[in-house]
C-alpha atoms as a PDB file:
ATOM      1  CA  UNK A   1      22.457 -77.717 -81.090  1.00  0.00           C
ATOM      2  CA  UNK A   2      23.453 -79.016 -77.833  1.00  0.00           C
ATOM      3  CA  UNK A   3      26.990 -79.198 -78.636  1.00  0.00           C
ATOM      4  CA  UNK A   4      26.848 -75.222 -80.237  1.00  0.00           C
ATOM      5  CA  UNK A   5      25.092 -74.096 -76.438  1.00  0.00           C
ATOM      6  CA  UNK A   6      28.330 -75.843 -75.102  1.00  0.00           C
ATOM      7  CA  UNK A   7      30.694 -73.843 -76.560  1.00  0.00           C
ATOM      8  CA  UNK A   8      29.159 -70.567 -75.841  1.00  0.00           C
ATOM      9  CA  UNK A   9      28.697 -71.748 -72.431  1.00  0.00           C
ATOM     10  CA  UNK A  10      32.518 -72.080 -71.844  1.00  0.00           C
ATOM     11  CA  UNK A  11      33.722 -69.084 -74.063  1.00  0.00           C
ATOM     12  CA  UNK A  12      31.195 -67.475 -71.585  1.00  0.00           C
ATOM     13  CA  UNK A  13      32.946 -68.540 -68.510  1.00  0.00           C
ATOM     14  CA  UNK A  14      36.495 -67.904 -70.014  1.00  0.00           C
ATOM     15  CA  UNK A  15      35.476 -64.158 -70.745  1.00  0.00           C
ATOM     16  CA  UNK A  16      34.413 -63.921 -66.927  1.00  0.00           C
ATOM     17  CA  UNK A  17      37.888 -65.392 -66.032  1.00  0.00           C
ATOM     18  CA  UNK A  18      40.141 -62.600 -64.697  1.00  0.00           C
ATOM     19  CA  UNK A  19      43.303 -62.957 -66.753  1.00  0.00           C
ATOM     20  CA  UNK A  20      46.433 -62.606 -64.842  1.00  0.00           C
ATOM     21  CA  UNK A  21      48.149 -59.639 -64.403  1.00  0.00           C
ATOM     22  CA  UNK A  22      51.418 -59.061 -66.689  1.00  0.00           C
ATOM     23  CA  UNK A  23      54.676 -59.505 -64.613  1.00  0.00           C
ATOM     24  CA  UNK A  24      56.916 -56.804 -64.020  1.00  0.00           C
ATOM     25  CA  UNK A  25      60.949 -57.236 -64.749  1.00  0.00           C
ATOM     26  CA  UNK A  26      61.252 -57.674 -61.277  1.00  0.00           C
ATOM     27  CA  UNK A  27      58.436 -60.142 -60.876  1.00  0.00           C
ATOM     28  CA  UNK A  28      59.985 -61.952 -63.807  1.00  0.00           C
ATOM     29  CA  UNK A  29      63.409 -61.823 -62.742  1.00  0.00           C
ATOM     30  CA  UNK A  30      62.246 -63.572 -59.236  1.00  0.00           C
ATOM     31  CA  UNK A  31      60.390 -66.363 -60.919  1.00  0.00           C
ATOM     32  CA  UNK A  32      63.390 -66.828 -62.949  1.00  0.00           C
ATOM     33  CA  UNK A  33      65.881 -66.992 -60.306  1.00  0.00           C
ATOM     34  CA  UNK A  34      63.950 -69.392 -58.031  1.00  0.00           C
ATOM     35  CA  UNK A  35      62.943 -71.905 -60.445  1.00  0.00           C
ATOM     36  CA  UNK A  36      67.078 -72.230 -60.852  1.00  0.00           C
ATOM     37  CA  UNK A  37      67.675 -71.674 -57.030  1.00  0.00           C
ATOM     38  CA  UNK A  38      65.139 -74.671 -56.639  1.00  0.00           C
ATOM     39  CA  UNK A  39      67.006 -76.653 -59.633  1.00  0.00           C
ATOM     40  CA  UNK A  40      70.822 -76.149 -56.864  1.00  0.00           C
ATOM     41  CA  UNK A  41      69.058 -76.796 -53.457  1.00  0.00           C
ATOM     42  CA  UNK A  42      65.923 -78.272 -53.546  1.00  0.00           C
ATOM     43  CA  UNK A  43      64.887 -81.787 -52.367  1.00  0.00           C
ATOM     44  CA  UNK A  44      66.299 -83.720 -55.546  1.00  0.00           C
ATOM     45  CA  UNK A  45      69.808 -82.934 -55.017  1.00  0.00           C
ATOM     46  CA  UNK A  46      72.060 -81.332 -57.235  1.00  0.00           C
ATOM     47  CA  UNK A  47      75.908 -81.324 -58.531  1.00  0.00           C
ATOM     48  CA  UNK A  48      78.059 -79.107 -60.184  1.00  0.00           C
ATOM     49  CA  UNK A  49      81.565 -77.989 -60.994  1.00  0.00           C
ATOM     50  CA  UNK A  50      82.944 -74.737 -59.911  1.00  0.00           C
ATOM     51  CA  UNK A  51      85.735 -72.519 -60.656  1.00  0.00           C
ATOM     52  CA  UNK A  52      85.885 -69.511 -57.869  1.00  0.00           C
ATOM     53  CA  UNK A  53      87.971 -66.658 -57.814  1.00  0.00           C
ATOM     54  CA  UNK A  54      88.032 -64.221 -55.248  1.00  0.00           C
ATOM     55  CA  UNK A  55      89.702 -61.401 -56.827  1.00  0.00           C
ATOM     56  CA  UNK A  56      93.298 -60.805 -54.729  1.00  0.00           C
ATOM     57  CA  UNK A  57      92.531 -63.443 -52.537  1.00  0.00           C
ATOM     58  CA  UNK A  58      92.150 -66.806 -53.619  1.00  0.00           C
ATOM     59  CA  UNK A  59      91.122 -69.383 -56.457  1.00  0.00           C
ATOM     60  CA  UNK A  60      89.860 -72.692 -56.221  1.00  0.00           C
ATOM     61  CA  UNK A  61      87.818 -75.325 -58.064  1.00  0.00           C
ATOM     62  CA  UNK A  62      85.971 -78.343 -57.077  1.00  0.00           C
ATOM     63  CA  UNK A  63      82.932 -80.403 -57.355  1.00  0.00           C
ATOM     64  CA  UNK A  64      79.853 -80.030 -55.040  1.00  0.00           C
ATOM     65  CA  UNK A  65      77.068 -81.558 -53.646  1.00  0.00           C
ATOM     66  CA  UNK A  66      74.068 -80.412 -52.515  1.00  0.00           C
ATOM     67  CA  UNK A  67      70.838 -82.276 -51.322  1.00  0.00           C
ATOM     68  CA  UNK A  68      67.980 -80.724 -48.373  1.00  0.00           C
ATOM     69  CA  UNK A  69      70.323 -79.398 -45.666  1.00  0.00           C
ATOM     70  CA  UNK A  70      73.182 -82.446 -47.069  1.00  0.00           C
ATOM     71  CA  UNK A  71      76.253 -81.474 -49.145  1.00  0.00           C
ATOM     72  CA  UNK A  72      79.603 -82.889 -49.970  1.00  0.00           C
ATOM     73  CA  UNK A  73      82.933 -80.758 -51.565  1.00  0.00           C
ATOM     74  CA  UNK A  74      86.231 -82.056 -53.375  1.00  0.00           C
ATOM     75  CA  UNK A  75      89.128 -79.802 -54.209  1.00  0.00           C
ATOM     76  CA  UNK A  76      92.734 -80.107 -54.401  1.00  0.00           C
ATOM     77  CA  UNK A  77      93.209 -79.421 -51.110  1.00  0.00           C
ATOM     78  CA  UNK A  78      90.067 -79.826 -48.773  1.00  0.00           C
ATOM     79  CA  UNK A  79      87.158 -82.520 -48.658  1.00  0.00           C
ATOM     80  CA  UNK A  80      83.740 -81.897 -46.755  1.00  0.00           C
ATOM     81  CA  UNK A  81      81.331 -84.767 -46.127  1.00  0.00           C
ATOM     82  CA  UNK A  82      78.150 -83.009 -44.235  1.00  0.00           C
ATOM     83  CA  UNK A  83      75.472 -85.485 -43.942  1.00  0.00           C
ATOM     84  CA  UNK A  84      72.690 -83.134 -42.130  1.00  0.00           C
ATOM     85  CA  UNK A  85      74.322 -83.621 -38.617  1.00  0.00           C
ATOM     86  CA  UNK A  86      77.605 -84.221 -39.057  1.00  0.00           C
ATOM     87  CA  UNK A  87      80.156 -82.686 -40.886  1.00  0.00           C
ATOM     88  CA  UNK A  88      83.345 -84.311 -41.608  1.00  0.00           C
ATOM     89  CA  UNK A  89      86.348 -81.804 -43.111  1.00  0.00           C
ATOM     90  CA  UNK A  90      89.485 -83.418 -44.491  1.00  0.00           C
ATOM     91  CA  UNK A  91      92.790 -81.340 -45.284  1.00  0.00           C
ATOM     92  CA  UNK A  92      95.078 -83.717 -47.440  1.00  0.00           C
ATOM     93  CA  UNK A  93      97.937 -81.590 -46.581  1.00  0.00           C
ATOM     94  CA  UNK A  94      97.831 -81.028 -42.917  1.00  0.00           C
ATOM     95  CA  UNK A  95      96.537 -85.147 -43.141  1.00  0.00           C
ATOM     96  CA  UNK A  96      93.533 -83.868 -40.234  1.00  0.00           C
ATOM     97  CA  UNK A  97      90.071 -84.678 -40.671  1.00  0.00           C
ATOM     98  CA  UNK A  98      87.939 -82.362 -38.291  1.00  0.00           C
ATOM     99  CA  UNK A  99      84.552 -83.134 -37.310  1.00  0.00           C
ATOM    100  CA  UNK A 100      81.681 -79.634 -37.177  1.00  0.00           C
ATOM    101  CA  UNK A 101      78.106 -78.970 -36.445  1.00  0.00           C
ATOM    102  CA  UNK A 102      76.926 -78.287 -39.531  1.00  0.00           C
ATOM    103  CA  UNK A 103      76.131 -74.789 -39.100  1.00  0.00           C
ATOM    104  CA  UNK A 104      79.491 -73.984 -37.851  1.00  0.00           C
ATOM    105  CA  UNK A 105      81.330 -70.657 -39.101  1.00  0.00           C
ATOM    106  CA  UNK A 106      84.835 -72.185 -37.492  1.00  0.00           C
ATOM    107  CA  UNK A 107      85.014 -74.754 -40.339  1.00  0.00           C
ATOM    108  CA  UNK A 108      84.958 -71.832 -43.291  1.00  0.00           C
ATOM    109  CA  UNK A 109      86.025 -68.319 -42.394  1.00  0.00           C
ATOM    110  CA  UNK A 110      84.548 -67.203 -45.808  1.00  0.00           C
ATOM    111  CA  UNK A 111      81.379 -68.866 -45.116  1.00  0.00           C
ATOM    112  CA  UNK A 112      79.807 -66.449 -42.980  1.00  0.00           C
ATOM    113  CA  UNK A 113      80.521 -63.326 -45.247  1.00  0.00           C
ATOM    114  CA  UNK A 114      78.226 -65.413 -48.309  1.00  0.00           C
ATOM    115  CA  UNK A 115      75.133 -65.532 -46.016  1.00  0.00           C
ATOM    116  CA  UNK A 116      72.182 -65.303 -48.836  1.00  0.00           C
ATOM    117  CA  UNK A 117      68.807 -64.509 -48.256  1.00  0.00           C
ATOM    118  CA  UNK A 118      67.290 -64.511 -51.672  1.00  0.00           C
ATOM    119  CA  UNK A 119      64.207 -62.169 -49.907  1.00  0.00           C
ATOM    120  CA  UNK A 120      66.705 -59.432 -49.156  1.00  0.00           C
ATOM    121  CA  UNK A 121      67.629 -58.452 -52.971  1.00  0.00           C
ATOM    122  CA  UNK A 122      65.252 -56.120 -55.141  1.00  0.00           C
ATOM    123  CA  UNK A 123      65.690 -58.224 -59.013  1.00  0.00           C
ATOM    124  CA  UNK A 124      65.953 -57.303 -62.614  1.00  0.00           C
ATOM    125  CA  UNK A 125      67.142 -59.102 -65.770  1.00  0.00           C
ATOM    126  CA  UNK A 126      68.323 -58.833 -68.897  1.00  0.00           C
ATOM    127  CA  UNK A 127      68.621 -60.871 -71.972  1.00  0.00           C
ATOM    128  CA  UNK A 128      72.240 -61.648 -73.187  1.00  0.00           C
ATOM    129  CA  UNK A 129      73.716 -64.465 -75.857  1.00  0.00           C
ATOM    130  CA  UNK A 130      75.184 -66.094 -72.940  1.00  0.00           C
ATOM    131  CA  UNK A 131      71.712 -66.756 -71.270  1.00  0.00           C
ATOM    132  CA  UNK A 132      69.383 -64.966 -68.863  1.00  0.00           C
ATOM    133  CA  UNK A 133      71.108 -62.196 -66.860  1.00  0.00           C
ATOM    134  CA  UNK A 134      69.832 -61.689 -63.143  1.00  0.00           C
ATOM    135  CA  UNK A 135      70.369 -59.048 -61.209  1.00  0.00           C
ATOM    136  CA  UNK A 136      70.039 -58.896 -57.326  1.00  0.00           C
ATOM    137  CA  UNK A 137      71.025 -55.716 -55.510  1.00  0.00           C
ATOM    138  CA  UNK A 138      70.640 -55.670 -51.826  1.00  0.00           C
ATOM    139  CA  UNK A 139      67.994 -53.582 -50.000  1.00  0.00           C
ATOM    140  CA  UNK A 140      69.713 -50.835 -48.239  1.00  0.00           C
ATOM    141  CA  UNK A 141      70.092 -52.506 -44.757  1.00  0.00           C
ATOM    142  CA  UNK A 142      71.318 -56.364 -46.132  1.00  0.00           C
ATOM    143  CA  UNK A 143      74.699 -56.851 -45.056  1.00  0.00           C
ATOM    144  CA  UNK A 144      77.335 -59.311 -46.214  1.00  0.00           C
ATOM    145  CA  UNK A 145      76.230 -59.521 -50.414  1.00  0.00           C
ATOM    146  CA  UNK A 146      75.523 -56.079 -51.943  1.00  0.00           C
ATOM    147  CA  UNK A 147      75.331 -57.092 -55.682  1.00  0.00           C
ATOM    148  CA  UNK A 148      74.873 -60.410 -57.460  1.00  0.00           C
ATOM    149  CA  UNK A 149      74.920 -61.119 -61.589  1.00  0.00           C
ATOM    150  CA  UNK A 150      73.643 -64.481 -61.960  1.00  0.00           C
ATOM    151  CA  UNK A 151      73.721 -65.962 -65.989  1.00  0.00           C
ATOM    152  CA  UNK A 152      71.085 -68.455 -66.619  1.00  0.00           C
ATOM    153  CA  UNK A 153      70.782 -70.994 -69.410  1.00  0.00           C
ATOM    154  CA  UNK A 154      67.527 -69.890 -71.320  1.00  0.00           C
ATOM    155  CA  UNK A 155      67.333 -73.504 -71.945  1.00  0.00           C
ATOM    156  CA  UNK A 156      67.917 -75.421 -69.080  1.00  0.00           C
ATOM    157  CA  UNK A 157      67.547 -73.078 -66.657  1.00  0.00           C
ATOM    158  CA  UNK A 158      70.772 -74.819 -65.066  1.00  0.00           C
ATOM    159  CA  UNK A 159      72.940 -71.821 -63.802  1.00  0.00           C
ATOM    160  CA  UNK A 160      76.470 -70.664 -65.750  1.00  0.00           C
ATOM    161  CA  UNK A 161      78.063 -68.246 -63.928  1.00  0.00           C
ATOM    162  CA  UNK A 162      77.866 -66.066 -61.104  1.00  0.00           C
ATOM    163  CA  UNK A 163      79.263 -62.665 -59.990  1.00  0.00           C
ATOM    164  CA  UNK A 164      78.868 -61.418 -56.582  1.00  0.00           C
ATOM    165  CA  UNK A 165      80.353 -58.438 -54.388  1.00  0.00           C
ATOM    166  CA  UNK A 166      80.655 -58.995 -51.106  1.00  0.00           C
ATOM    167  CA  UNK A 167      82.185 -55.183 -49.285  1.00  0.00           C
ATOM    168  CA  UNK A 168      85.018 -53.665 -51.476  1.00  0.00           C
ATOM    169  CA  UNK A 169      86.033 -57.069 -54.086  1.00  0.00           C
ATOM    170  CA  UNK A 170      83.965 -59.242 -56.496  1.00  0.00           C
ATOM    171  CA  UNK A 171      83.902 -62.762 -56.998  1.00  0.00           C
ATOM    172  CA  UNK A 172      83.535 -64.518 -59.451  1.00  0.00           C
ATOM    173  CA  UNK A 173      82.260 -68.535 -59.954  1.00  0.00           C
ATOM    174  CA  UNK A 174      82.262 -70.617 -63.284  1.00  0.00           C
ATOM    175  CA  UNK A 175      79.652 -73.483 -63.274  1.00  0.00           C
ATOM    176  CA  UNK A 176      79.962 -76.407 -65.669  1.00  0.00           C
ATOM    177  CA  UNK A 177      78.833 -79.949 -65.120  1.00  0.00           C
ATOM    178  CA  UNK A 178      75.435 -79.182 -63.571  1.00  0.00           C
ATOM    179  CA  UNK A 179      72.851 -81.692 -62.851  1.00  0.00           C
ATOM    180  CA  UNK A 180      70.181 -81.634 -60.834  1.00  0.00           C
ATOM    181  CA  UNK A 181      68.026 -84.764 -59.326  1.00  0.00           C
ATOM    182  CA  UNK A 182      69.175 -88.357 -58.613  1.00  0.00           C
ATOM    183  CA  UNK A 183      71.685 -87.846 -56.104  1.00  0.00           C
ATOM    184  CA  UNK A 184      71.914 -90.801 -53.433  1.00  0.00           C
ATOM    185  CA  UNK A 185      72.030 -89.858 -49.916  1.00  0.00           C
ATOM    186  CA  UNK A 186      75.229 -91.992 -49.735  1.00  0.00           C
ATOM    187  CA  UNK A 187      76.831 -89.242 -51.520  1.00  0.00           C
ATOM    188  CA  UNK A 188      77.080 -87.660 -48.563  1.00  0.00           C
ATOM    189  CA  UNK A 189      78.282 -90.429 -46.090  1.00  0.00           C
ATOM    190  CA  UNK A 190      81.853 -89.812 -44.595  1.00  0.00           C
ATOM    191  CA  UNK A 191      84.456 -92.655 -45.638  1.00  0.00           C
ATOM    192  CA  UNK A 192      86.107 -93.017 -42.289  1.00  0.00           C
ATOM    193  CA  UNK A 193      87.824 -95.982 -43.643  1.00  0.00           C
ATOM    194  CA  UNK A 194      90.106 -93.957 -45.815  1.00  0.00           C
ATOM    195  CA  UNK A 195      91.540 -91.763 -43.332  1.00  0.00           C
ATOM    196  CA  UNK A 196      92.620 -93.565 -40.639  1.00  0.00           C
ATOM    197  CA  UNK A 197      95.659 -92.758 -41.034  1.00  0.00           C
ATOM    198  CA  UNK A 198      94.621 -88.999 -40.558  1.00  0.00           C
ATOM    199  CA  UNK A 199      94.595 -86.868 -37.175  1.00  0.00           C
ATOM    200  CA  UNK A 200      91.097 -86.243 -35.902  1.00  0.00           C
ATOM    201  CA  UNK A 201      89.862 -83.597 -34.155  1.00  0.00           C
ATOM    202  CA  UNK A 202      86.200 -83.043 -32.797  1.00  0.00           C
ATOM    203  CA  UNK A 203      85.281 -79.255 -32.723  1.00  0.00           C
ATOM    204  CA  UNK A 204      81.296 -79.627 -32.403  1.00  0.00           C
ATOM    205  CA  UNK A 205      79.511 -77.525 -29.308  1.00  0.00           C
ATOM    206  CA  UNK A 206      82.709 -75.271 -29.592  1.00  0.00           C
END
């Protein structure tokens, strides 16, 4: 008898429990996008390979870093080691290393024109067979990114591919190789040892 009075007593409570309200698209689309936009950046660290192409203006691959405000790039050409307050940029052609402020814009003239804010996009998404499909469109005053296609794996959640326009041309970036968690902070330590060899120039405070 006891044990019968139980059960009503919590079906009772769970039919007094609000249930929560269904998510919109956009709701759904948000969610989406963060948990994966937690997955690149978030505390745990993250790597991944990358294939961009800035249509008419350049294309380059690599293999990035990321961990807090840490990150670390390889490419054919260019090498970045930023370890939070330092940030150490090697051209293997010129043989220069340069040392930044992290937040510099002198160090990537490209950099600047990416600037994301993931609050300034209304969202929406799609199902595809290549994974989720997220779309960000920028509120009408958002500079800089107007329009971003983001494919997620419904699996993973680890992200595939990205398109983005930025003014008048598109971009496009290929993501393979992604992994998220266990990255050492020595990842991100500059190997000074290696490129002694190299000019140096100091460009922080400038």
């Amino acid at each position: 008898m006891r044990t019968k009075y139980l059960t009503m007593l919590v079906v009772s409570m769970l039919l007094t429990i609000p249930a929560p309200a269904k998510e919109t698209n956009a709701q759904q689309a948000r969610r989406i996008f963060d948990h994966t936009y937690n997955m690149v950046f978030g505390s745990q660290g993250s790597t991944l390979h990358y294939y961009v192409n800035i249509i008419g203006i350049m294309k380059v691959e690599g293999t990035i870093w990321y961990k807090g405000k840490k990150s670390r790039f390889i490419e054919s050409r260019y090498l970045s080691w930023n370890d939070g307050e330092k940030d150490f940029w090697v051209d293997k052609k010129k043989k220069t290393v340069t040392l930044y402020d992290p937040d510099s814009p002198k160090k990537d003239k490209y950099s600047s024109k990416f600037a994301f804010n993931a609050d300034d996009y209304n969202y929406s998404w799609e199902n595809s067979e290549e994974g989720y499909v997220i779309n960000l469109d920028a509120r009408r005053s958002v500079k800089g990114i107007k329009h971003v296609k983001a494919i997620i794996d419904k699996k993973t959640r680890a992200p595939l591919s990205l398109k983005i326009k930025l003014l008048w041309f598109w971009t496009t970036v290929k993501i393979s190789r992604f992994k998220s968690g266990n990255i050492s902070d020595a990842t991100f330590v500059f190997p000074a040892s290696k490129y002694m060899d190299y000019r140096f120039y100091d460009e922080r405070g400038k």
